[in-house]
PDB file of N, CA and C in Angstrom:
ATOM      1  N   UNK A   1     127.133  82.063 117.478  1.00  0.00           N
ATOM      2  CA  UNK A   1     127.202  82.086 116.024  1.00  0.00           C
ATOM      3  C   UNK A   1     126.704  83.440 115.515  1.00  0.00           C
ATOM      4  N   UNK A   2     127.707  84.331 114.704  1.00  0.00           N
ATOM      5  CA  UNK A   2     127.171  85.281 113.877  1.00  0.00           C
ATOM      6  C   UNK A   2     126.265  85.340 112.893  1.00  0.00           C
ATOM      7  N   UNK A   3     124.846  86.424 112.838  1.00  0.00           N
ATOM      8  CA  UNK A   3     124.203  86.635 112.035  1.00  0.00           C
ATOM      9  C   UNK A   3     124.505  86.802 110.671  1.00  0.00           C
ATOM     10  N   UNK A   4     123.917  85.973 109.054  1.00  0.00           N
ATOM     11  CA  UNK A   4     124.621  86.331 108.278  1.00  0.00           C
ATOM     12  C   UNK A   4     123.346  87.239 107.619  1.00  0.00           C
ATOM     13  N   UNK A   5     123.936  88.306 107.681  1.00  0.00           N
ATOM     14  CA  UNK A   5     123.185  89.897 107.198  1.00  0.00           C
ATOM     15  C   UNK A   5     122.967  89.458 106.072  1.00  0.00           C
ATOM     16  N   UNK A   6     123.366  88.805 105.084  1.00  0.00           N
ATOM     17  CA  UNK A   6     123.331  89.418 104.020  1.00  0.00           C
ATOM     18  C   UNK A   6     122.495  88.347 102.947  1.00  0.00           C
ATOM     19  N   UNK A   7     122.551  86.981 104.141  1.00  0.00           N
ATOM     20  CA  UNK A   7     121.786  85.907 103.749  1.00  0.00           C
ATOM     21  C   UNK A   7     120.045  86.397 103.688  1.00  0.00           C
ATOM     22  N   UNK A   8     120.233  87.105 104.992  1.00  0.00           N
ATOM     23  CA  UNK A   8     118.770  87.761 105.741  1.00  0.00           C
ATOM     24  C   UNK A   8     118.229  89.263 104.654  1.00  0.00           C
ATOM     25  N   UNK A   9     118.722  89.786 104.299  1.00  0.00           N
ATOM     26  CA  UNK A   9     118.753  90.408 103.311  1.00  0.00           C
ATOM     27  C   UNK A   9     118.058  89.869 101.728  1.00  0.00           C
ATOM     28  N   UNK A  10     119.035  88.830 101.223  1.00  0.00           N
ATOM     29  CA  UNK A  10     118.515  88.387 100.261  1.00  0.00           C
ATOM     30  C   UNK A  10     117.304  87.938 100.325  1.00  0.00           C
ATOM     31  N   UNK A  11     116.926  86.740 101.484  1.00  0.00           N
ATOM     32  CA  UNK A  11     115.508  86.349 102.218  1.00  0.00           C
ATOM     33  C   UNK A  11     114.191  87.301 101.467  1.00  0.00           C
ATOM     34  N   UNK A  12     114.736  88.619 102.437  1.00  0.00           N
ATOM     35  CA  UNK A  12     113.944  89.926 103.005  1.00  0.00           C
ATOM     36  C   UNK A  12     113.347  90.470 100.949  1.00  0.00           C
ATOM     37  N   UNK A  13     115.160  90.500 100.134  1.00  0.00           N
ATOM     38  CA  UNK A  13     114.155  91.124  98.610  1.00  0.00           C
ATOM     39  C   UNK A  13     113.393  89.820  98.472  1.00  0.00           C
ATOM     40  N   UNK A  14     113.604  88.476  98.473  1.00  0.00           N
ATOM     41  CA  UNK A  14     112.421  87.814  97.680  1.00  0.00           C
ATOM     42  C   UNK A  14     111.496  87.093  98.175  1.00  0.00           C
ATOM     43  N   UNK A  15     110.933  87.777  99.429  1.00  0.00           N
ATOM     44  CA  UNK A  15     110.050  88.098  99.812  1.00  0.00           C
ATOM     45  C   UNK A  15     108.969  89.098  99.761  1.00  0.00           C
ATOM     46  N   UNK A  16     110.073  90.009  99.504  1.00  0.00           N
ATOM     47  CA  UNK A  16     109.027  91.515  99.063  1.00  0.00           C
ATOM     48  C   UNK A  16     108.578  91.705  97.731  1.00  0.00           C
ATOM     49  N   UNK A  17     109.756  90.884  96.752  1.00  0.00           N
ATOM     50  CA  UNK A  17     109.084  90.751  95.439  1.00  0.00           C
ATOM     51  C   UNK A  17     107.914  90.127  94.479  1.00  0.00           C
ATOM     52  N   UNK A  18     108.014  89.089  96.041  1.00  0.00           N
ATOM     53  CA  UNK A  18     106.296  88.874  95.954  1.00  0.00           C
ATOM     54  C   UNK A  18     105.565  88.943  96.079  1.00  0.00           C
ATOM     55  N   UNK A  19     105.029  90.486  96.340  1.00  0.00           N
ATOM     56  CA  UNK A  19     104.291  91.127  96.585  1.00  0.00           C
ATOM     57  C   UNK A  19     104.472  91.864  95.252  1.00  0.00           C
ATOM     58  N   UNK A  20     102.799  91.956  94.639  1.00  0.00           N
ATOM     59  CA  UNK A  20     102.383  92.258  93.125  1.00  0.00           C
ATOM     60  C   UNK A  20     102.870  93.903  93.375  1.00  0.00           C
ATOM     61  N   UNK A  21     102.673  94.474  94.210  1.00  0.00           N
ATOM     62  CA  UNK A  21     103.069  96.097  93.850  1.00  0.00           C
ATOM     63  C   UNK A  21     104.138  96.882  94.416  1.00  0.00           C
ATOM     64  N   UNK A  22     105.090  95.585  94.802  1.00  0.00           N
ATOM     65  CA  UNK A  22     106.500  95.803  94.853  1.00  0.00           C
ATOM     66  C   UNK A  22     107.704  95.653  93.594  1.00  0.00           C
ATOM     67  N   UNK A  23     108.634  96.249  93.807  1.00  0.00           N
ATOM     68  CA  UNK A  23     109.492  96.140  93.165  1.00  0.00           C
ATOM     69  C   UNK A  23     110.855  96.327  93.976  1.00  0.00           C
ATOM     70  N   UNK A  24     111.874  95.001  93.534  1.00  0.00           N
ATOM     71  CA  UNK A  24     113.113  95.133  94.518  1.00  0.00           C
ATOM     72  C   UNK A  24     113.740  95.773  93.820  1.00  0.00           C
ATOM     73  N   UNK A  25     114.592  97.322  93.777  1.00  0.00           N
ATOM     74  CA  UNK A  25     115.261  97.976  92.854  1.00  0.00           C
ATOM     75  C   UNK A  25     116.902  97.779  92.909  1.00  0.00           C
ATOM     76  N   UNK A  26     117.257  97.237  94.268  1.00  0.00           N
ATOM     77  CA  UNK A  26     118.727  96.906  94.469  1.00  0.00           C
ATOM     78  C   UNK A  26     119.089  96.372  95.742  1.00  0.00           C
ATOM     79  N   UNK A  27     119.825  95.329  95.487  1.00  0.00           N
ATOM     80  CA  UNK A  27     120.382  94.733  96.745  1.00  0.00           C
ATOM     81  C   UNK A  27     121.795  94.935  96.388  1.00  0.00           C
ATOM     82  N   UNK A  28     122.099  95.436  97.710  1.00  0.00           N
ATOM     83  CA  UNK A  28     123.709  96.022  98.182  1.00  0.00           C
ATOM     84  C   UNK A  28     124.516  95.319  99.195  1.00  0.00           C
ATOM     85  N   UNK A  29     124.367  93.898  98.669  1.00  0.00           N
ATOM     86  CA  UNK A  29     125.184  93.379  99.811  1.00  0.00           C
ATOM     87  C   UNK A  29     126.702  93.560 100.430  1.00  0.00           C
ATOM     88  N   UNK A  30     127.579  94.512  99.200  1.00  0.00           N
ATOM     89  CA  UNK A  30     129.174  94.847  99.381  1.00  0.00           C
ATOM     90  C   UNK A  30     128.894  95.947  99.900  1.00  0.00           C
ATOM     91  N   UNK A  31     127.607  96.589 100.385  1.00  0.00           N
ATOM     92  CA  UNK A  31     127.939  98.171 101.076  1.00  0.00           C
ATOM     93  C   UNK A  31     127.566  98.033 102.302  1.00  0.00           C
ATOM     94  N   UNK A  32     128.165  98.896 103.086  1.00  0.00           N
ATOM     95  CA  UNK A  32     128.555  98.972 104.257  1.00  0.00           C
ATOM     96  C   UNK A  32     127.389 100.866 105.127  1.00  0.00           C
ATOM     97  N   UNK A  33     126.647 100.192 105.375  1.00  0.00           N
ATOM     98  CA  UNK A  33     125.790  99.036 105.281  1.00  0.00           C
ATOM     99  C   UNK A  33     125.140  98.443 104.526  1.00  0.00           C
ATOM    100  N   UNK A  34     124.826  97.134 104.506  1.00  0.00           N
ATOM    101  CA  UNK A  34     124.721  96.159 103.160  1.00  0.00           C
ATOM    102  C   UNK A  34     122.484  96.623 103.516  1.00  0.00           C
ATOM    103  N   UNK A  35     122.132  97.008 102.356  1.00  0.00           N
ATOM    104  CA  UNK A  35     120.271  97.202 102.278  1.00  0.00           C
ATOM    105  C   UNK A  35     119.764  96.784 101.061  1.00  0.00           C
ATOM    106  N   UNK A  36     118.575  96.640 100.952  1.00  0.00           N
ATOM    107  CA  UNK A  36     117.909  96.458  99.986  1.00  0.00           C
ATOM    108  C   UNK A  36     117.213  97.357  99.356  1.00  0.00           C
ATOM    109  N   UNK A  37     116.649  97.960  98.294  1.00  0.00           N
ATOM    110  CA  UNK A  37     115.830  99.172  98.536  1.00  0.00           C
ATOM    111  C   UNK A  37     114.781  98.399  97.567  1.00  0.00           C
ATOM    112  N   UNK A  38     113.561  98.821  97.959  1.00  0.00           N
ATOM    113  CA  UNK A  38     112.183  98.503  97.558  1.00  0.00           C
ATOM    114  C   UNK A  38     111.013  99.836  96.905  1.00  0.00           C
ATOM    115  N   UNK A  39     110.559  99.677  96.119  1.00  0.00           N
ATOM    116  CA  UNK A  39     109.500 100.540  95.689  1.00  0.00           C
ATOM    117  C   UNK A  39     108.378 100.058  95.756  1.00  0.00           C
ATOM    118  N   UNK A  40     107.356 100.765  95.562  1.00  0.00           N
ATOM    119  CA  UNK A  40     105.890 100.305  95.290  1.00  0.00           C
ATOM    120  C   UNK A  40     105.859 100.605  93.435  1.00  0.00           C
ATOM    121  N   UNK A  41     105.377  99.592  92.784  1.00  0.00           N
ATOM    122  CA  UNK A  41     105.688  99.930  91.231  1.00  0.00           C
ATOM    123  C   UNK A  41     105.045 101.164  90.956  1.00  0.00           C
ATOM    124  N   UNK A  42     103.918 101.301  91.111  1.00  0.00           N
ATOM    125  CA  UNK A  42     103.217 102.594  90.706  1.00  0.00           C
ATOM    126  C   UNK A  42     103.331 103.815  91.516  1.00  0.00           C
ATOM    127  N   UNK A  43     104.427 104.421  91.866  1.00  0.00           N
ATOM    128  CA  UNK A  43     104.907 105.650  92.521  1.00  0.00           C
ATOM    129  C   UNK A  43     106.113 105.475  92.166  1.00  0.00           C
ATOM    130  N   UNK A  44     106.994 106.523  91.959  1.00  0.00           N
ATOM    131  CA  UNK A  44     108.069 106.814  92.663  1.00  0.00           C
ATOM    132  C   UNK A  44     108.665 107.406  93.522  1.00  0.00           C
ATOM    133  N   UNK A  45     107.519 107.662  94.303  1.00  0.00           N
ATOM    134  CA  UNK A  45     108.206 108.622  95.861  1.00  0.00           C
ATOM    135  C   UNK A  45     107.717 107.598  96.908  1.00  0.00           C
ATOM    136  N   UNK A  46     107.064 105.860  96.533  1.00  0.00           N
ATOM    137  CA  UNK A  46     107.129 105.314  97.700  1.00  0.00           C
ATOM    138  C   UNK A  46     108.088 104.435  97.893  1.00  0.00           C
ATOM    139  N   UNK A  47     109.572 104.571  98.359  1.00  0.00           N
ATOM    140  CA  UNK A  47     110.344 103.713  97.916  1.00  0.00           C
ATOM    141  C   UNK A  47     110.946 103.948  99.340  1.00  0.00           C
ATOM    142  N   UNK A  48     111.703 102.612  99.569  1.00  0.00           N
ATOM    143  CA  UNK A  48     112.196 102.638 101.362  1.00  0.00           C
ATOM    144  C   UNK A  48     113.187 101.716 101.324  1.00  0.00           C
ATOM    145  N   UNK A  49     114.676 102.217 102.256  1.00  0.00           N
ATOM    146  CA  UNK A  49     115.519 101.127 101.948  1.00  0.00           C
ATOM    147  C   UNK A  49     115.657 100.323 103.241  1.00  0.00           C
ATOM    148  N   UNK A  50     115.964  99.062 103.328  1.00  0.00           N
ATOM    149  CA  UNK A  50     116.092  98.509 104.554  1.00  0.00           C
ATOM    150  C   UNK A  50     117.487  97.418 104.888  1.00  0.00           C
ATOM    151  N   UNK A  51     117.802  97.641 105.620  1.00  0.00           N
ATOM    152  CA  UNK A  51     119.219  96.860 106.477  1.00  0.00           C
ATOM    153  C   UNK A  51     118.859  95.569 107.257  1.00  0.00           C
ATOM    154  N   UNK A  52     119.445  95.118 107.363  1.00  0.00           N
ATOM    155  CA  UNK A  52     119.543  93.657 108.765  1.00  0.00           C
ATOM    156  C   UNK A  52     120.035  94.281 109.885  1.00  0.00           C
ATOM    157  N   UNK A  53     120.035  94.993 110.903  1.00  0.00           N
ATOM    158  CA  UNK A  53     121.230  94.849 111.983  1.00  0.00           C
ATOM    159  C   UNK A  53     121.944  93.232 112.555  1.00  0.00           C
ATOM    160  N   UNK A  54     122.667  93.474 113.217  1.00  0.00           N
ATOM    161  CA  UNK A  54     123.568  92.169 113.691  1.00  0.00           C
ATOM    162  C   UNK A  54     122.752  91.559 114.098  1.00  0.00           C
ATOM    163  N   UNK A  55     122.060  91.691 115.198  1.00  0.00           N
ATOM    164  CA  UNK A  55     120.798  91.313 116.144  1.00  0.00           C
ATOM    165  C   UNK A  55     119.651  90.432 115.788  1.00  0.00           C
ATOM    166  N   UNK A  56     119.556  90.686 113.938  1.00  0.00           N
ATOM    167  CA  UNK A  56     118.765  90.413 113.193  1.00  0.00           C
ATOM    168  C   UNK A  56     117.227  91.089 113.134  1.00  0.00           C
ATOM    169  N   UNK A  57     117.377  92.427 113.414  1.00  0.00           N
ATOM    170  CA  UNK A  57     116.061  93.259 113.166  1.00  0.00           C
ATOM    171  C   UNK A  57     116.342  93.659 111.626  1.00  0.00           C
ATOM    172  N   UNK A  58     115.128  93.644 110.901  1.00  0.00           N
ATOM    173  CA  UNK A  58     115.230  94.545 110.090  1.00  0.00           C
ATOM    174  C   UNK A  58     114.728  96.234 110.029  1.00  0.00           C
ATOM    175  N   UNK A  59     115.320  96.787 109.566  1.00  0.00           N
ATOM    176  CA  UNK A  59     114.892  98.482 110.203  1.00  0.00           C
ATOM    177  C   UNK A  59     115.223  99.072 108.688  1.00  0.00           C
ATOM    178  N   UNK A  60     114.198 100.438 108.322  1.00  0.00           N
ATOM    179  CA  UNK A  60     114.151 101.189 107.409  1.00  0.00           C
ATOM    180  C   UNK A  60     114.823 102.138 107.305  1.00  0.00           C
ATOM    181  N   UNK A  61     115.267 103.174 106.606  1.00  0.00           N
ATOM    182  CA  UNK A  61     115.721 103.788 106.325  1.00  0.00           C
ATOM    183  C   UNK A  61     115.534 105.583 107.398  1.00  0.00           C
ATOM    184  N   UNK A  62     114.899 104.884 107.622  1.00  0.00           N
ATOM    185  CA  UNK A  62     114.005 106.364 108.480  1.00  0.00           C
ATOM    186  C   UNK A  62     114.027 105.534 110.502  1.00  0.00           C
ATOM    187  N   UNK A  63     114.902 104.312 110.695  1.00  0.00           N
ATOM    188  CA  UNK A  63     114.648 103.794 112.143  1.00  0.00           C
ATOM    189  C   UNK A  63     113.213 103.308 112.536  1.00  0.00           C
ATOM    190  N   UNK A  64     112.486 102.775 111.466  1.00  0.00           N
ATOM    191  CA  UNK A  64     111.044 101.804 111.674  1.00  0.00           C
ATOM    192  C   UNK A  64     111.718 100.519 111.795  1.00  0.00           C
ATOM    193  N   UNK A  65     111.441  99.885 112.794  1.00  0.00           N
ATOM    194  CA  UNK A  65     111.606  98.652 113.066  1.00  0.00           C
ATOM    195  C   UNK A  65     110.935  97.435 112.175  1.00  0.00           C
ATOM    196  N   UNK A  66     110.791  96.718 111.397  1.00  0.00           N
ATOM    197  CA  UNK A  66     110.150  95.636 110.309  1.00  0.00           C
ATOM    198  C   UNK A  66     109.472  94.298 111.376  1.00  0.00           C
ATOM    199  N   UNK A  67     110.462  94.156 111.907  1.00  0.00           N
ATOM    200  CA  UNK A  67     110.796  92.456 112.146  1.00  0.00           C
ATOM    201  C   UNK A  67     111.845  91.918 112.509  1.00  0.00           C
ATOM    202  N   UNK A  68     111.545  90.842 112.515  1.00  0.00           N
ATOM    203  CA  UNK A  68     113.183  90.060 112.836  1.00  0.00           C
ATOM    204  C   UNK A  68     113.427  88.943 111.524  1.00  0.00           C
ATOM    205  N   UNK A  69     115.003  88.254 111.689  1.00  0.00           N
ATOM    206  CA  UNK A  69     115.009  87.664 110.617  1.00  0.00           C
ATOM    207  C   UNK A  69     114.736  86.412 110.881  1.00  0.00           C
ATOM    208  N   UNK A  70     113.726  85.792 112.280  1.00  0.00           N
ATOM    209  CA  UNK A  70     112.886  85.017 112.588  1.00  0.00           C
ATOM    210  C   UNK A  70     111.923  84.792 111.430  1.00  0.00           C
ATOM    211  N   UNK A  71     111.231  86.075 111.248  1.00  0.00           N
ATOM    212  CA  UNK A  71     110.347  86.213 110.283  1.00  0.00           C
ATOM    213  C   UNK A  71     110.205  86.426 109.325  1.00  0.00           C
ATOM    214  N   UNK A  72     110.931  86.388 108.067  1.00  0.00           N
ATOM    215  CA  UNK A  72     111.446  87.283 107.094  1.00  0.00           C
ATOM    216  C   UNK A  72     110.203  87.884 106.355  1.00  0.00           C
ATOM    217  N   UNK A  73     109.068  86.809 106.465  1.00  0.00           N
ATOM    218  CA  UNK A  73     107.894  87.046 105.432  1.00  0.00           C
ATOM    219  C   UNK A  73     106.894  88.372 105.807  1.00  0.00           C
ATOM    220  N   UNK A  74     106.798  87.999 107.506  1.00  0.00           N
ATOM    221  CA  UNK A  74     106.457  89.168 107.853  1.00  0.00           C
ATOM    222  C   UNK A  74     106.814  90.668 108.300  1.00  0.00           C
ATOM    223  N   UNK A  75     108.362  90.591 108.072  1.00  0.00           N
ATOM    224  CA  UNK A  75     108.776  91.893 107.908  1.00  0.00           C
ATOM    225  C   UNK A  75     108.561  92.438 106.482  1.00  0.00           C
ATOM    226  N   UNK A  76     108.689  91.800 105.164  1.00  0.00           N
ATOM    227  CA  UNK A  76     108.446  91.931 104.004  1.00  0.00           C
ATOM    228  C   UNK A  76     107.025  92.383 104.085  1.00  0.00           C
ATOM    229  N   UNK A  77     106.210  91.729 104.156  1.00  0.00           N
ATOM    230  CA  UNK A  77     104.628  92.249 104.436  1.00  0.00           C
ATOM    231  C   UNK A  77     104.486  93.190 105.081  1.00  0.00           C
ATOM    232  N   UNK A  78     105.087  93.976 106.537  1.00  0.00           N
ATOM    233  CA  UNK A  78     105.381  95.342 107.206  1.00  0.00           C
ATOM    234  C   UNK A  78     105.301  96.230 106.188  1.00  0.00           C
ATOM    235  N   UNK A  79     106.518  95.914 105.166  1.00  0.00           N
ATOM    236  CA  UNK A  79     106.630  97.070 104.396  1.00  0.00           C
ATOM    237  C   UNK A  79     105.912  97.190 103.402  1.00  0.00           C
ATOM    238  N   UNK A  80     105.263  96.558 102.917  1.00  0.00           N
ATOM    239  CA  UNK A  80     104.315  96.331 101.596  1.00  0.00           C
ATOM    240  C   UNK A  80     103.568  97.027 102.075  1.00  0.00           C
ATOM    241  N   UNK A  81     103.181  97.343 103.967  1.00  0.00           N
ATOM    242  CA  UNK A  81     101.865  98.141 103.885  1.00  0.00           C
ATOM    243  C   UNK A  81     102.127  99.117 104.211  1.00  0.00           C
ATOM    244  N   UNK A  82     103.475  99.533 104.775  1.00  0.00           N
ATOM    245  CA  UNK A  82     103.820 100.852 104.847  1.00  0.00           C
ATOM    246  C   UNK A  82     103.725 101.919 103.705  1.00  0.00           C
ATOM    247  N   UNK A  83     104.103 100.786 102.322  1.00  0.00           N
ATOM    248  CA  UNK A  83     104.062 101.258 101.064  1.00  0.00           C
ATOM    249  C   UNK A  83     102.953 101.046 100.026  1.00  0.00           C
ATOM    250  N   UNK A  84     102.436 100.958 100.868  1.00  0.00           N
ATOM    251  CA  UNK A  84     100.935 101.009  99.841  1.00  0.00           C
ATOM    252  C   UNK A  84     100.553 100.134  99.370  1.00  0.00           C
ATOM    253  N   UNK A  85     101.326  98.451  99.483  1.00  0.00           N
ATOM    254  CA  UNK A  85     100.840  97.896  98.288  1.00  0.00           C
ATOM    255  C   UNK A  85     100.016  96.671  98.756  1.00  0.00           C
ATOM    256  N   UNK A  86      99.806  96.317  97.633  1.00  0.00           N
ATOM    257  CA  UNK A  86      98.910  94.814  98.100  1.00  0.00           C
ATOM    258  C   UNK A  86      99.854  93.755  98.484  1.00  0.00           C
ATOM    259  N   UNK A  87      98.202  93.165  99.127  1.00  0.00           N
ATOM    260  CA  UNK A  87      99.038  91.166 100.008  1.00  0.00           C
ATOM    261  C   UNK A  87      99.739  90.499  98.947  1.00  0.00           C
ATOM    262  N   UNK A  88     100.722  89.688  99.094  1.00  0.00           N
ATOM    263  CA  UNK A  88     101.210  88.748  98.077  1.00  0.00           C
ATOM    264  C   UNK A  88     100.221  88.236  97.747  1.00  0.00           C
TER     265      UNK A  88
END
C-alpha cells in the first residue's frame, strides 16, 4: 500500500500549529514536491519547509531528517526546536 504524502503532510501542519511559537504559513499539497512551510512567529528568518518522502520520512528543506510519519507529533516537535520555539 502507497504512502499518502499529503495526508502525512496535513498531520505534520497541525501538529506544528500547536505549538504557541509556530506558525503554518502554507501547505502545498498540488506541488510537486507537495511541503509545508513553517515559521517561528517572532522571526522571520526562522522559517523551514518540509516534505513527506514516499518512505514516509519527513525531511527539511536543507536534508535534516524530522521523523517518520509513524510519528507525526514528534517530528513536529523536531522542528519547533530546531526553530526556536516552545513545547506545545
Amino acid at each position: 500500500m502507497m504512502l499518502d504524502t499529503a495526508l502525512c503532510l496535513e498531520r505534520f501542519a497541525w501538529f506544528a500549529g500547536r505549538h504557541a511559537d509556530l506558525s503554518v504559513q502554507n501547505v502545498a499539497l498540488a506541488s510537486d514536491p507537495a511541503y509545508v512551510s513553517v515559521r517561528n512567529r517572532f522571526s522571520e528568518t526562522l522559517i523551514e519547509s518540509v516534505t513527506c518522502s514516499e518512505d514516509g520520512n519527513f525531511v527539511t528543506s536543507w536534508g535534516y531528517r524530522l521523523g517518520t510519519a509513524d510519528d507525526v507529533e514528534s517530528a513536529a516537535a523536531r522542528l519547533a526546536f530546531l526553530l526556536a520555539a516552545l513545547p506545545a
